[in-house]
PDB file of N, CA and C in Angstrom:
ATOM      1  N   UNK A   1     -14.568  20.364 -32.236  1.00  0.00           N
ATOM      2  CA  UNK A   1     -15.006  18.986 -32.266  1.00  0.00           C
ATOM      3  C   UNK A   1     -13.925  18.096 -31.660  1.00  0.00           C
ATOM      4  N   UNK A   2     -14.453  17.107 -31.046  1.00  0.00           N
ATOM      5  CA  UNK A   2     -13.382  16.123 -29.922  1.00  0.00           C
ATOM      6  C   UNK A   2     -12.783  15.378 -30.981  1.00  0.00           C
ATOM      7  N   UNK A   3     -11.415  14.747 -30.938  1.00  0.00           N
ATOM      8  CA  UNK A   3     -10.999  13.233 -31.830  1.00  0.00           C
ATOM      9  C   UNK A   3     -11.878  12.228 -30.702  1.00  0.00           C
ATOM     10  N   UNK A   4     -11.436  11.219 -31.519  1.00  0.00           N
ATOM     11  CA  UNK A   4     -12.069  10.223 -30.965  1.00  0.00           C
ATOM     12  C   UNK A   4     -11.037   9.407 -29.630  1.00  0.00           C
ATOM     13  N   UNK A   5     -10.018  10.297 -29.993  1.00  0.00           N
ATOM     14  CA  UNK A   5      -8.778   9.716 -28.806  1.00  0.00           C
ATOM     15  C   UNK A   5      -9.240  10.819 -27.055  1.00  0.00           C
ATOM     16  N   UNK A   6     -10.345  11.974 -27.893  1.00  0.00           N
ATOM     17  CA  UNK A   6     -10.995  12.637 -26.881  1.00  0.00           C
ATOM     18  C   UNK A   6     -11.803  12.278 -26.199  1.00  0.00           C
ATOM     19  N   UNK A   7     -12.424  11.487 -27.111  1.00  0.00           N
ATOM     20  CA  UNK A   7     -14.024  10.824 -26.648  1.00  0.00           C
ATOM     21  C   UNK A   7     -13.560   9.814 -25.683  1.00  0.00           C
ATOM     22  N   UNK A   8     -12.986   8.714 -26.145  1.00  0.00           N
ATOM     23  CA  UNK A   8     -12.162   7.971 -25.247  1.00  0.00           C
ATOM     24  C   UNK A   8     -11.448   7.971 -23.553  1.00  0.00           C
ATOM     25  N   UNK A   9     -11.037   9.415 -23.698  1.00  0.00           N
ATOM     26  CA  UNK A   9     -10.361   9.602 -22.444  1.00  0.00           C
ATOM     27  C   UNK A   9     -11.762  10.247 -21.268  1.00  0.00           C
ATOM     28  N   UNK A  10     -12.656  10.922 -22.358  1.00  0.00           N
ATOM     29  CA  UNK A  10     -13.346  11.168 -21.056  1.00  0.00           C
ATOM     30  C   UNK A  10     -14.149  10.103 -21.025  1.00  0.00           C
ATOM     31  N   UNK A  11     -15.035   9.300 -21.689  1.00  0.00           N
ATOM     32  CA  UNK A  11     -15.713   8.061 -21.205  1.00  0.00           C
ATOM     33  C   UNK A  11     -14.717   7.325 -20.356  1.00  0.00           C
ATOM     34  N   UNK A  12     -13.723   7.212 -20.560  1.00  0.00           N
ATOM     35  CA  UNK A  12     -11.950   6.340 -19.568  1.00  0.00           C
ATOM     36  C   UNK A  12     -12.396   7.295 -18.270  1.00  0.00           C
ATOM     37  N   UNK A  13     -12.396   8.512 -17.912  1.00  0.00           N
ATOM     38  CA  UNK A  13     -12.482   9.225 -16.693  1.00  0.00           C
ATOM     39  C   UNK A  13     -14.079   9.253 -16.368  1.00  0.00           C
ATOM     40  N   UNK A  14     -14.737   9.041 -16.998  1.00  0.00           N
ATOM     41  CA  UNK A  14     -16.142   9.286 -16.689  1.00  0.00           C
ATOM     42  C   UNK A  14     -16.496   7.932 -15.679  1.00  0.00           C
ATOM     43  N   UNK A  15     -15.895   6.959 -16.237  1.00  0.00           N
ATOM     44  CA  UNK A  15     -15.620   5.304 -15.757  1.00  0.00           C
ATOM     45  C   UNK A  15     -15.277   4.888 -14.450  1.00  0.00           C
ATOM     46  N   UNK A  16     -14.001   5.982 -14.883  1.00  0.00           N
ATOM     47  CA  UNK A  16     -13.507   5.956 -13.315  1.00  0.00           C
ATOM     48  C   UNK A  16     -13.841   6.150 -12.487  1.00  0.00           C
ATOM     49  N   UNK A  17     -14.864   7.262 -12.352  1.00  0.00           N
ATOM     50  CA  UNK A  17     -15.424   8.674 -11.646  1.00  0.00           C
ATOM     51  C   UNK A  17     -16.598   7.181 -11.012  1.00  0.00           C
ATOM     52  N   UNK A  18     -17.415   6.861 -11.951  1.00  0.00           N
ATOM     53  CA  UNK A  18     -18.529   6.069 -11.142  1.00  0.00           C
ATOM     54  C   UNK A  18     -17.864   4.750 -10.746  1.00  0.00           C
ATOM     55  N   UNK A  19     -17.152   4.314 -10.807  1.00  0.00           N
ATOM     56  CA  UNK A  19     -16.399   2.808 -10.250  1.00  0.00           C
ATOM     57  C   UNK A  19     -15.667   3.798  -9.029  1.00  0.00           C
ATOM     58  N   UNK A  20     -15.051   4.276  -8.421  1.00  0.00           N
ATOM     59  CA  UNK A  20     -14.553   4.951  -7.260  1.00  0.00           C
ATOM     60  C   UNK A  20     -15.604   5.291  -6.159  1.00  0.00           C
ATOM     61  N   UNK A  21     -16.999   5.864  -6.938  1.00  0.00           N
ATOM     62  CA  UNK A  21     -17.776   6.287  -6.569  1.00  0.00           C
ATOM     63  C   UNK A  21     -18.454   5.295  -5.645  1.00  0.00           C
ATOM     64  N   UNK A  22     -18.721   4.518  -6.572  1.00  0.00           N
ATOM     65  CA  UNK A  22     -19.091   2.857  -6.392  1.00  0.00           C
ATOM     66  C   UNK A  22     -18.283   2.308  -5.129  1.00  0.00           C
ATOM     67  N   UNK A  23     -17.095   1.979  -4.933  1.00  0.00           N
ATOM     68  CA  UNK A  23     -16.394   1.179  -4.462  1.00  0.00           C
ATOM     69  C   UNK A  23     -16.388   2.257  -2.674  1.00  0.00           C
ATOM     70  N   UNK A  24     -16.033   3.533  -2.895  1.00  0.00           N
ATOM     71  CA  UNK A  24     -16.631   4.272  -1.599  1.00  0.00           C
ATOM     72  C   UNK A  24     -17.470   4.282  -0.993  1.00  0.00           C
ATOM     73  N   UNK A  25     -18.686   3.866  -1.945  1.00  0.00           N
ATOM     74  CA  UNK A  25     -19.897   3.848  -0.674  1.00  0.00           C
ATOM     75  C   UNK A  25     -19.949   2.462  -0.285  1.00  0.00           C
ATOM     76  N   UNK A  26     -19.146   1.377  -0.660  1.00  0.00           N
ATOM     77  CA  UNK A  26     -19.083   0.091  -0.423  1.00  0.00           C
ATOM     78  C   UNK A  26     -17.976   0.054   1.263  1.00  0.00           C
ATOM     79  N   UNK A  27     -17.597   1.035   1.350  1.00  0.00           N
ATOM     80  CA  UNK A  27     -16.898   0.730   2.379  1.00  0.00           C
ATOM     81  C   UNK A  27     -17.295   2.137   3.370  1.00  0.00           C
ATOM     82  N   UNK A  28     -17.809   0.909   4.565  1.00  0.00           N
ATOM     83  CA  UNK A  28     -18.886   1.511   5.481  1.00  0.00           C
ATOM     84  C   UNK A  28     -17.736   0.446   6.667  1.00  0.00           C
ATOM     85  N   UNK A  29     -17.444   1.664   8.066  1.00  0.00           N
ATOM     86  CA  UNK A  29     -17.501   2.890   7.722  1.00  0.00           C
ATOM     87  C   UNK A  29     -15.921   2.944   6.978  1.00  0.00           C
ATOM     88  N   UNK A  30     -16.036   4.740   6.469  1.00  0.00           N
ATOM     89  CA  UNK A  30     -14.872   5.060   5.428  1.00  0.00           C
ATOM     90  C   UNK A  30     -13.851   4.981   6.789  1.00  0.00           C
ATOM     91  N   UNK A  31     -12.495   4.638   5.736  1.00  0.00           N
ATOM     92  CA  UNK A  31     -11.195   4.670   6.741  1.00  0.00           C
ATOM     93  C   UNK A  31     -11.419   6.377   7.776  1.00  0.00           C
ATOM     94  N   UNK A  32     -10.196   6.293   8.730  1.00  0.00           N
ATOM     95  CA  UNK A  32      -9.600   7.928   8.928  1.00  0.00           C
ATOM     96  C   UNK A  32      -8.409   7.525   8.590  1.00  0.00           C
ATOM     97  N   UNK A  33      -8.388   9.067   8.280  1.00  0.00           N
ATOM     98  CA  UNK A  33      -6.810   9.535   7.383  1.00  0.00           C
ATOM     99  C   UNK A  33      -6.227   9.246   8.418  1.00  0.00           C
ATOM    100  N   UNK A  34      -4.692   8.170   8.544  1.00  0.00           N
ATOM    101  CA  UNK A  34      -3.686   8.793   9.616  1.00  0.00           C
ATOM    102  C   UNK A  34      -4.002   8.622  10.715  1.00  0.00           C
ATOM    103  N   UNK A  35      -5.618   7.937  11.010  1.00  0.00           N
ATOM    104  CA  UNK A  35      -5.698   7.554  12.598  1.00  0.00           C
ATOM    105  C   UNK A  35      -6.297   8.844  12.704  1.00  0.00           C
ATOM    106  N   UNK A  36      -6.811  10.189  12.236  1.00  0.00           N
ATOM    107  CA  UNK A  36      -7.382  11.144  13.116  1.00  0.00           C
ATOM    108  C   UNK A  36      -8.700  11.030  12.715  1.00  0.00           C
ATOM    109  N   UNK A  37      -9.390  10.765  13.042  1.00  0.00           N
ATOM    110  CA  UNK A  37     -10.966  10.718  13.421  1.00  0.00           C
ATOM    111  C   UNK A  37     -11.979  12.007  12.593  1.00  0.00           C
ATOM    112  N   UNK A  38     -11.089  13.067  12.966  1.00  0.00           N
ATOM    113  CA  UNK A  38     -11.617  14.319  12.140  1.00  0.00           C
ATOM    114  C   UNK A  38     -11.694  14.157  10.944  1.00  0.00           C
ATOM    115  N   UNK A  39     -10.766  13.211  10.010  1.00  0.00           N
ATOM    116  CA  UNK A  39     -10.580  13.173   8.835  1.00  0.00           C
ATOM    117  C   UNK A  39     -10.814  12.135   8.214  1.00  0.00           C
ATOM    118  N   UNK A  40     -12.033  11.648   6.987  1.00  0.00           N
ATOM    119  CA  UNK A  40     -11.800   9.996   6.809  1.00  0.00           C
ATOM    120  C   UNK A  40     -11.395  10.577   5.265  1.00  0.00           C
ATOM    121  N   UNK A  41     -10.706   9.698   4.795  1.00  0.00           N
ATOM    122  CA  UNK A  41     -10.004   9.848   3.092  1.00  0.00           C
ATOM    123  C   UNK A  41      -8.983   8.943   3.253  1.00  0.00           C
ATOM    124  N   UNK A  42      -9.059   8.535   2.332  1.00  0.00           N
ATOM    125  CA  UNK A  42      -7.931   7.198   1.561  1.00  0.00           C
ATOM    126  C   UNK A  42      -6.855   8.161   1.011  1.00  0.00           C
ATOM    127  N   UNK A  43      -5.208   7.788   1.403  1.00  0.00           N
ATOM    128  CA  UNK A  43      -4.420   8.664   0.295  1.00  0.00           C
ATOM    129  C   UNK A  43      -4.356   7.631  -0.836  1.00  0.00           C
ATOM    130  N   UNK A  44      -4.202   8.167  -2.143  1.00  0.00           N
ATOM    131  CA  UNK A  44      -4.200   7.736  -3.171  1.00  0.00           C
ATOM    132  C   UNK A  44      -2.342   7.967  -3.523  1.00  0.00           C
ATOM    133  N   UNK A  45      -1.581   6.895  -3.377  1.00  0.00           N
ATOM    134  CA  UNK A  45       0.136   7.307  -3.748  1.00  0.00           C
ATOM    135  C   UNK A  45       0.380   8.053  -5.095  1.00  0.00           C
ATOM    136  N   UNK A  46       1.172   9.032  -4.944  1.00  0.00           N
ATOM    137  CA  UNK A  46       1.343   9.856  -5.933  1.00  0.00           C
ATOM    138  C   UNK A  46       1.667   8.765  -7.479  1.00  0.00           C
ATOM    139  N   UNK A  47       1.340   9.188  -8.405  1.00  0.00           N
ATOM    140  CA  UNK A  47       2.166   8.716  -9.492  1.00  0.00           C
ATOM    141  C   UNK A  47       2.770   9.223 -10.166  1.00  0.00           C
ATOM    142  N   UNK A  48       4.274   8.427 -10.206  1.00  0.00           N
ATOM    143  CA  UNK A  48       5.609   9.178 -10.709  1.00  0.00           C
ATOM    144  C   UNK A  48       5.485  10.614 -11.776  1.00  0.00           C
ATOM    145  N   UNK A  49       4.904   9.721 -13.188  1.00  0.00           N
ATOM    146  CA  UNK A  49       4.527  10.308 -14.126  1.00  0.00           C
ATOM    147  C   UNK A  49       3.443  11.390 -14.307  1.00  0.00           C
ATOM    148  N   UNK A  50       2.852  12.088 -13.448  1.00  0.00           N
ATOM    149  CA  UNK A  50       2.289  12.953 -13.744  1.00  0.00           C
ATOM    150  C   UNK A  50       2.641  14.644 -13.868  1.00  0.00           C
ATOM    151  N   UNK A  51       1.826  15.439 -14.901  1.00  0.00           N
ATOM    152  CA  UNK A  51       2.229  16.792 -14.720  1.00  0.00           C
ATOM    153  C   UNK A  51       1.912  17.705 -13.812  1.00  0.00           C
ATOM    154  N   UNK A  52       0.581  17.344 -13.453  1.00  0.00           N
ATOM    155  CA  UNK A  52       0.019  18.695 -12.332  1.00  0.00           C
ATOM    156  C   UNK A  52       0.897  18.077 -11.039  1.00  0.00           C
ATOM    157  N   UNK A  53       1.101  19.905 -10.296  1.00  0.00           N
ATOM    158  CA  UNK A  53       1.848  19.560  -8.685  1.00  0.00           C
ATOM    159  C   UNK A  53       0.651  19.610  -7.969  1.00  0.00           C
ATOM    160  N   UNK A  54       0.173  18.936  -7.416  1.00  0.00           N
ATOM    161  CA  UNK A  54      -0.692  18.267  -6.450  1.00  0.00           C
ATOM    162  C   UNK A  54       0.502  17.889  -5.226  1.00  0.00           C
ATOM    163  N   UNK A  55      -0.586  17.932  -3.810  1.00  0.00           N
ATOM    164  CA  UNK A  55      -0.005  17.697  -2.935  1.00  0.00           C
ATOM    165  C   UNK A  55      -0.834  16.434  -2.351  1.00  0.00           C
ATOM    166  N   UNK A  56      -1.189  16.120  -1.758  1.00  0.00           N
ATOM    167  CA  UNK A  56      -1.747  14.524  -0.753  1.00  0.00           C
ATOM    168  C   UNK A  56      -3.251  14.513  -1.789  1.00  0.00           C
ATOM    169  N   UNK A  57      -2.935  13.549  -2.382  1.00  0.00           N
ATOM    170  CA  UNK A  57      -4.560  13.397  -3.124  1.00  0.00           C
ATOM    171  C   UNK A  57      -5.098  12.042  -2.347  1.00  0.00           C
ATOM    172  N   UNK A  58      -6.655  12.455  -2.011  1.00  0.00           N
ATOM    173  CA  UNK A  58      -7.410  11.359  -1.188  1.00  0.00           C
ATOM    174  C   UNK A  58      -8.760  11.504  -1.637  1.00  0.00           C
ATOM    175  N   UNK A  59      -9.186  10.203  -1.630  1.00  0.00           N
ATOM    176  CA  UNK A  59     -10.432   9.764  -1.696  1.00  0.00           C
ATOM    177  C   UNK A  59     -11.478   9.939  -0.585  1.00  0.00           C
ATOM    178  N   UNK A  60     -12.785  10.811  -0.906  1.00  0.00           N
ATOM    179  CA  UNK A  60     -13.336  11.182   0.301  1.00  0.00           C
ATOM    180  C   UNK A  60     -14.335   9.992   0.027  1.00  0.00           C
ATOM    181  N   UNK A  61     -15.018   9.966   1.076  1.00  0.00           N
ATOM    182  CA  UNK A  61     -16.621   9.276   1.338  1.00  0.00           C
ATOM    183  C   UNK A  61     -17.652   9.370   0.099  1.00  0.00           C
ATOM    184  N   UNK A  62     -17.688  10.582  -0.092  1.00  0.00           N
ATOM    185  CA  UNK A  62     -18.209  10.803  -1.523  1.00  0.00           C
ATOM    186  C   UNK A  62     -17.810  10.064  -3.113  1.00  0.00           C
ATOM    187  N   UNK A  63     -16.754   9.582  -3.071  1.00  0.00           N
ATOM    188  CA  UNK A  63     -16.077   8.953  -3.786  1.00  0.00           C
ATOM    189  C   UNK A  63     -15.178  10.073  -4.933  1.00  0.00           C
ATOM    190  N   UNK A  64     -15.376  11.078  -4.270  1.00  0.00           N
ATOM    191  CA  UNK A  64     -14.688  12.356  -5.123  1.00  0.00           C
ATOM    192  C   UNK A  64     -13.151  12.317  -4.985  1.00  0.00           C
ATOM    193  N   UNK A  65     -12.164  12.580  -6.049  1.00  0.00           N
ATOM    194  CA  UNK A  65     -10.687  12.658  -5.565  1.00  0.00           C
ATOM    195  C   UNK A  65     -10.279  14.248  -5.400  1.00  0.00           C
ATOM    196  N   UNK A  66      -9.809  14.641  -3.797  1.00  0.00           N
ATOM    197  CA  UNK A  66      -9.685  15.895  -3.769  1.00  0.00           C
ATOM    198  C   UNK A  66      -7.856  15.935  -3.295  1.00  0.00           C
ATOM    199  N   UNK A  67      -7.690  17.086  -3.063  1.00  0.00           N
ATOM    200  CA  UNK A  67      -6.349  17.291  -2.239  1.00  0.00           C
ATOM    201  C   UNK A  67      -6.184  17.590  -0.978  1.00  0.00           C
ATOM    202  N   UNK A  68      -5.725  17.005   0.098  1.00  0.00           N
ATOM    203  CA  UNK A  68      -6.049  17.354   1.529  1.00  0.00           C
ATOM    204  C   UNK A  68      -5.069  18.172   1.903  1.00  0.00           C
ATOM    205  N   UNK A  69      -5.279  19.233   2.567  1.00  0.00           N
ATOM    206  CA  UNK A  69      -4.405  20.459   2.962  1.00  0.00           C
ATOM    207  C   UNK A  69      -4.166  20.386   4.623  1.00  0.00           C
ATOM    208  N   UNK A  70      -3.420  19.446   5.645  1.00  0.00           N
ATOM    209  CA  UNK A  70      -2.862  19.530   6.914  1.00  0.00           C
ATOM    210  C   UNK A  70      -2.491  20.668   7.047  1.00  0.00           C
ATOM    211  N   UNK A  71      -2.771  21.884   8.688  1.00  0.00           N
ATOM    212  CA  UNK A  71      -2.066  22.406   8.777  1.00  0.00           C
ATOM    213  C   UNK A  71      -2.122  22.093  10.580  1.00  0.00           C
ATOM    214  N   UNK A  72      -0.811  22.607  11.376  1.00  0.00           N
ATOM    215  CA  UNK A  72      -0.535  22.530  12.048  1.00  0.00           C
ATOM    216  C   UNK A  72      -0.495  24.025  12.641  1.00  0.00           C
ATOM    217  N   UNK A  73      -1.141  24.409  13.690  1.00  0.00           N
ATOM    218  CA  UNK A  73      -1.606  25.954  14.409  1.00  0.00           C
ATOM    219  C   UNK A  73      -0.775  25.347  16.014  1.00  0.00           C
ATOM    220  N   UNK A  74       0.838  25.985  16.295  1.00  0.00           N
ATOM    221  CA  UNK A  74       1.177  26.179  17.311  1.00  0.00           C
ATOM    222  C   UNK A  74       0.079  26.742  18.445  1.00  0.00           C
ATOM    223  N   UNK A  75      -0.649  26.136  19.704  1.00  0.00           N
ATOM    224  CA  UNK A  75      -0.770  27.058  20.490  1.00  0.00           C
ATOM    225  C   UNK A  75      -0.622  27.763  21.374  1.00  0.00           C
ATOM    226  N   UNK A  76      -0.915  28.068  22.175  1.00  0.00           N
ATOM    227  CA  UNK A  76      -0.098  29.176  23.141  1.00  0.00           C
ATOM    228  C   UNK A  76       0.909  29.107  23.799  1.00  0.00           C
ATOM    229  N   UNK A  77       2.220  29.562  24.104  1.00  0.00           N
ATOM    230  CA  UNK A  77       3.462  28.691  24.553  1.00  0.00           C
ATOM    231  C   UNK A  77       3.226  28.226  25.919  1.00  0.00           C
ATOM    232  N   UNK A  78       2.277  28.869  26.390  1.00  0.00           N
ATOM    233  CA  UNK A  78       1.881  28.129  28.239  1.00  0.00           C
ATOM    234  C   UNK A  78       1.295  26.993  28.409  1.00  0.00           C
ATOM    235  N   UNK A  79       0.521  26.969  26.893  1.00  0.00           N
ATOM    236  CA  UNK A  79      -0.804  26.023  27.412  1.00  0.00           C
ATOM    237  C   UNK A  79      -0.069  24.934  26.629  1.00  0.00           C
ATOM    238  N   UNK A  80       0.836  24.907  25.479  1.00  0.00           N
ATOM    239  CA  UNK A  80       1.505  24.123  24.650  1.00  0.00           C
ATOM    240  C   UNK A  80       0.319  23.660  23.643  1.00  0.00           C
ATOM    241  N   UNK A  81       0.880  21.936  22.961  1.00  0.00           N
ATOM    242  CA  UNK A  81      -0.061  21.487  22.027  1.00  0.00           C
ATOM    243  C   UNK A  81       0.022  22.256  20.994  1.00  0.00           C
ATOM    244  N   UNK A  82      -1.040  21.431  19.734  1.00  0.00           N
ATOM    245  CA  UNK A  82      -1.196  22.208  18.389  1.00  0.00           C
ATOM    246  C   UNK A  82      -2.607  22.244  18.228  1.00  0.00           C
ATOM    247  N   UNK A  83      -3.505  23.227  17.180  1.00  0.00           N
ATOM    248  CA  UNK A  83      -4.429  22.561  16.856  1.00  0.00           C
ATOM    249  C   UNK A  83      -4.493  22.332  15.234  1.00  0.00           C
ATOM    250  N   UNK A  84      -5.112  21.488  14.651  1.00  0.00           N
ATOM    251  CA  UNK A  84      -5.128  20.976  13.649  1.00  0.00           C
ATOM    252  C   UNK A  84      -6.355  21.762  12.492  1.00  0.00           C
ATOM    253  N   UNK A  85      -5.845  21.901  11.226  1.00  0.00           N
ATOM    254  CA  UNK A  85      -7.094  22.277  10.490  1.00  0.00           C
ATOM    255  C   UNK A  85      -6.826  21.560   9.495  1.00  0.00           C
ATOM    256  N   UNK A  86      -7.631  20.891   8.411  1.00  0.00           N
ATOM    257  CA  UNK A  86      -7.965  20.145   7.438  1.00  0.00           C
ATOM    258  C   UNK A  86      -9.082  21.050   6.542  1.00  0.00           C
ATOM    259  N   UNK A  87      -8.842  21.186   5.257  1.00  0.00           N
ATOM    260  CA  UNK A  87      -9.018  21.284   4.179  1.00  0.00           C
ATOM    261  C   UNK A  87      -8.943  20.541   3.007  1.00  0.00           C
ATOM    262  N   UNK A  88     -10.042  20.439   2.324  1.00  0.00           N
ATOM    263  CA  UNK A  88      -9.748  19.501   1.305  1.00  0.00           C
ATOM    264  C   UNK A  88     -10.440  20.490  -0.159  1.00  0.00           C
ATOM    265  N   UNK A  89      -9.343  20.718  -0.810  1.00  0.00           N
ATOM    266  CA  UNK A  89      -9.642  21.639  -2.193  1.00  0.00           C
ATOM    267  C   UNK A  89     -10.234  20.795  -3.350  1.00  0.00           C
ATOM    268  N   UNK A  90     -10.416  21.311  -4.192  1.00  0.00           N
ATOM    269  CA  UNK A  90     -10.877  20.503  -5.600  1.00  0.00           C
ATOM    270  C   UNK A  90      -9.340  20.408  -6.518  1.00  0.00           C
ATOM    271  N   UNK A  91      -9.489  19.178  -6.644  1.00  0.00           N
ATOM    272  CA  UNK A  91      -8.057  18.874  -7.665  1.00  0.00           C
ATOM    273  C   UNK A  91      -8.360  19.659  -8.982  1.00  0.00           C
ATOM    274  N   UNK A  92      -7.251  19.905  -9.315  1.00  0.00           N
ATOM    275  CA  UNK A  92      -7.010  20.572 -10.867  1.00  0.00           C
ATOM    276  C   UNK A  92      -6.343  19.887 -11.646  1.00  0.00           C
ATOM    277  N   UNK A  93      -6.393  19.073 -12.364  1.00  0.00           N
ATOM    278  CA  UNK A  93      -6.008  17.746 -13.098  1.00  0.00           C
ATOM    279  C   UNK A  93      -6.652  17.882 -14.414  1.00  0.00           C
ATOM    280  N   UNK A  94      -5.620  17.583 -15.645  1.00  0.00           N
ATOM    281  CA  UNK A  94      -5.696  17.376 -16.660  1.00  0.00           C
ATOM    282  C   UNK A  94      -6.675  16.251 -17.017  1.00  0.00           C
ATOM    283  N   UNK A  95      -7.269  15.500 -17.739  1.00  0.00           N
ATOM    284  CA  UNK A  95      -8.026  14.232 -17.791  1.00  0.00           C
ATOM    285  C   UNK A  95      -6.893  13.262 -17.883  1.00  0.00           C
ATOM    286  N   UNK A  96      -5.004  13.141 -18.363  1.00  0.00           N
ATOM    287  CA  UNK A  96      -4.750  12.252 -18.437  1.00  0.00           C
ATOM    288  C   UNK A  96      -4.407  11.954 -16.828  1.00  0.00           C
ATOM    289  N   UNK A  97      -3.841  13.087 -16.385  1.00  0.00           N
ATOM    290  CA  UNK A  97      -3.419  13.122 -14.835  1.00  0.00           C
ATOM    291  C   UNK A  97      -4.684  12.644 -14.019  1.00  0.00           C
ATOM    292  N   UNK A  98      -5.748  12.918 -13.927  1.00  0.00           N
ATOM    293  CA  UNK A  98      -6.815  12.470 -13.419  1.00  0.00           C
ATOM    294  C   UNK A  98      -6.955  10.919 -13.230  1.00  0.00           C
ATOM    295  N   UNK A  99      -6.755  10.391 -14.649  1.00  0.00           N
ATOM    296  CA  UNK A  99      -7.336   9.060 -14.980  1.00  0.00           C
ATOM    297  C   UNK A  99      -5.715   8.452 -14.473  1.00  0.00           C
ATOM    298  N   UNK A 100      -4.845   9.073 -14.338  1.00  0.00           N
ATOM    299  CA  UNK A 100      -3.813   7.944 -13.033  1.00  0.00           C
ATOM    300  C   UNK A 100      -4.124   7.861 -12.176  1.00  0.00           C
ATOM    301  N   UNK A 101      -4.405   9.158 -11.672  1.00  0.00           N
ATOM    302  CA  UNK A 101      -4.426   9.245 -10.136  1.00  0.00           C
ATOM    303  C   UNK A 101      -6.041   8.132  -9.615  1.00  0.00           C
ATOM    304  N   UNK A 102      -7.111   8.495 -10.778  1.00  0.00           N
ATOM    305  CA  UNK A 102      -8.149   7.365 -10.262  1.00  0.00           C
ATOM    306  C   UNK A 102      -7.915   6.016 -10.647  1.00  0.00           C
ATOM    307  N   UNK A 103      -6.908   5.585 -10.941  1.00  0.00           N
ATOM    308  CA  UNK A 103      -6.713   4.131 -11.185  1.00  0.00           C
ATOM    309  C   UNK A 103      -5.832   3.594  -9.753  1.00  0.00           C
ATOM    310  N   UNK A 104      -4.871   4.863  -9.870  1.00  0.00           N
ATOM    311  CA  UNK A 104      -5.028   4.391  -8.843  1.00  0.00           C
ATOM    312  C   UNK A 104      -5.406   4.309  -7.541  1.00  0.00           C
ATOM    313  N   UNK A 105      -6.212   5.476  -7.454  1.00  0.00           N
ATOM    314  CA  UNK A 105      -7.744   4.652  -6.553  1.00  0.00           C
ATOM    315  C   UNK A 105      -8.057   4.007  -6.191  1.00  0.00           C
ATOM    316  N   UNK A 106      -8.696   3.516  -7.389  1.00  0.00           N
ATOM    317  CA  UNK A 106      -9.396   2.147  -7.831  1.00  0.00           C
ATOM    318  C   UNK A 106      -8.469   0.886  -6.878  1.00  0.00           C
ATOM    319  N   UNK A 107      -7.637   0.872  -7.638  1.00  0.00           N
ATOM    320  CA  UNK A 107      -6.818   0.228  -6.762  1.00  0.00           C
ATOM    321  C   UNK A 107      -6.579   0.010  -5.642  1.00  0.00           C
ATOM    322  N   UNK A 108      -6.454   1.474  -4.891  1.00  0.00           N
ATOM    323  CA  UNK A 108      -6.442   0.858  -3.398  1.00  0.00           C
ATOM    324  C   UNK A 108      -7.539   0.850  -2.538  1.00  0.00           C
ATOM    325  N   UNK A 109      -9.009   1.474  -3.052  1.00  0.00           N
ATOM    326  CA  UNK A 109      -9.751   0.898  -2.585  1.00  0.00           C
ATOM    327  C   UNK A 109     -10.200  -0.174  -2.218  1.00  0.00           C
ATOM    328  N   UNK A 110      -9.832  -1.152  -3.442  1.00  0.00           N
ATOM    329  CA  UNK A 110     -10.680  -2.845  -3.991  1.00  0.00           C
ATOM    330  C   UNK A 110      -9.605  -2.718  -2.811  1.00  0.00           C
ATOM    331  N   UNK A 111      -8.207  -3.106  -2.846  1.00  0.00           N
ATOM    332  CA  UNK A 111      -7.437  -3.505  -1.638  1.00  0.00           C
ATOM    333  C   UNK A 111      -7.505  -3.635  -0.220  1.00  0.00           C
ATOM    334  N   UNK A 112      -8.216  -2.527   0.016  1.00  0.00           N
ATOM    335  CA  UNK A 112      -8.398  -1.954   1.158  1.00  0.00           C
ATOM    336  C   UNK A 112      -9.772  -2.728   1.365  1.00  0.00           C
ATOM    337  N   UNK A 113     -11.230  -3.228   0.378  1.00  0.00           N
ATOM    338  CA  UNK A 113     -12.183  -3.727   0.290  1.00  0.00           C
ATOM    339  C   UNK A 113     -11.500  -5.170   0.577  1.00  0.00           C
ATOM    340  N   UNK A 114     -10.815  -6.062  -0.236  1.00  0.00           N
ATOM    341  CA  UNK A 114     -10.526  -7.562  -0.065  1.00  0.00           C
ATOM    342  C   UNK A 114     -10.085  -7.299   1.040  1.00  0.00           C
ATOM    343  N   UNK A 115      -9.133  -6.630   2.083  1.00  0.00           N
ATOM    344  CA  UNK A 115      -8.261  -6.965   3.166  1.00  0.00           C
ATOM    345  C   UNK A 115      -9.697  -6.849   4.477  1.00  0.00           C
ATOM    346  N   UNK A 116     -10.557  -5.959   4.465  1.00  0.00           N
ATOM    347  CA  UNK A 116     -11.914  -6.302   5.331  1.00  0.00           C
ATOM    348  C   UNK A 116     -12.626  -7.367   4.917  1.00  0.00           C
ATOM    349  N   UNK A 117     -12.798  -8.466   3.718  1.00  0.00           N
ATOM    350  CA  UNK A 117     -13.404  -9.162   3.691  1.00  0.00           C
ATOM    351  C   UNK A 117     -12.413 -10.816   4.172  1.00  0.00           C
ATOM    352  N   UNK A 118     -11.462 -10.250   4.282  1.00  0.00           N
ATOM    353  CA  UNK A 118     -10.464 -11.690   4.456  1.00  0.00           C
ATOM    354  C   UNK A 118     -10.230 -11.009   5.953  1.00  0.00           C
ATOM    355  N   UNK A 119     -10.444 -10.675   6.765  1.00  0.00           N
ATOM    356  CA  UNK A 119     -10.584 -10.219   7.910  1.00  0.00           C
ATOM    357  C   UNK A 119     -11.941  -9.028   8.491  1.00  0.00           C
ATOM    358  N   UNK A 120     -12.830  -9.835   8.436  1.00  0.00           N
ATOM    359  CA  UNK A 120     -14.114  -9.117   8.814  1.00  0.00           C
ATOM    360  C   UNK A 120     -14.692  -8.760  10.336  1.00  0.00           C
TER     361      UNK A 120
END
């Protein structure tokens, strides 16, 4: 049986989950990561305090928070250049680690929302 300090945290993440959700499909079209076109996701800045090691957490289109995996593929030494692959895994996050990382989200979405409406 949950405490009620249980019940709490997941209605707190359940909250989050549809306000992110919300605020992503509000922004048409979604950023690209980094300027590459292949990729649209918001990074979400790490927060200090958390336990899980996560690497680049971003907000997709979906309004889901995943982890984006860059890799860089040297190619041929004649032809030069790289090519690029992107992956985006499912985060593994505790509910308290979760509910930072979607706040702050939250956060830089609305931000990222007011700065297109004060420049449209």
């Amino acid at each position: 049986m949950k405490s009620n300090d249980g019940d709490s945290t997941d209605q707190t993440e359940a909250e989050l989950r549809q306000e992110i959700r919300r605020l992503a499909q509000a922004l048409v079209p979604f950023p690209e990561f980094l300027g590459l076109s292949s990729v649209q996701a918001v990074e979400v800045e790490p927060v200090a305090d958390v336990s899980s090691d996560v690497g680049c957490v971003v907000v997709c289109p979906d309004g889901e928070l995943r982890e984006l995996v860059l890799r860089l593929i040297p190619g041929p030494i004649d032809f030069g250049g790289v090519e690029q692959n992107e992956e985006m895994k499912e985060l593994e996050l505790d509910s308290a680690d979760y509910i930072k990382y979607a706040r702050a989200a939250v956060a830089e979405l609305k931000r990222i929302l007011a700065e297109r409406a004060e420049n449209p």
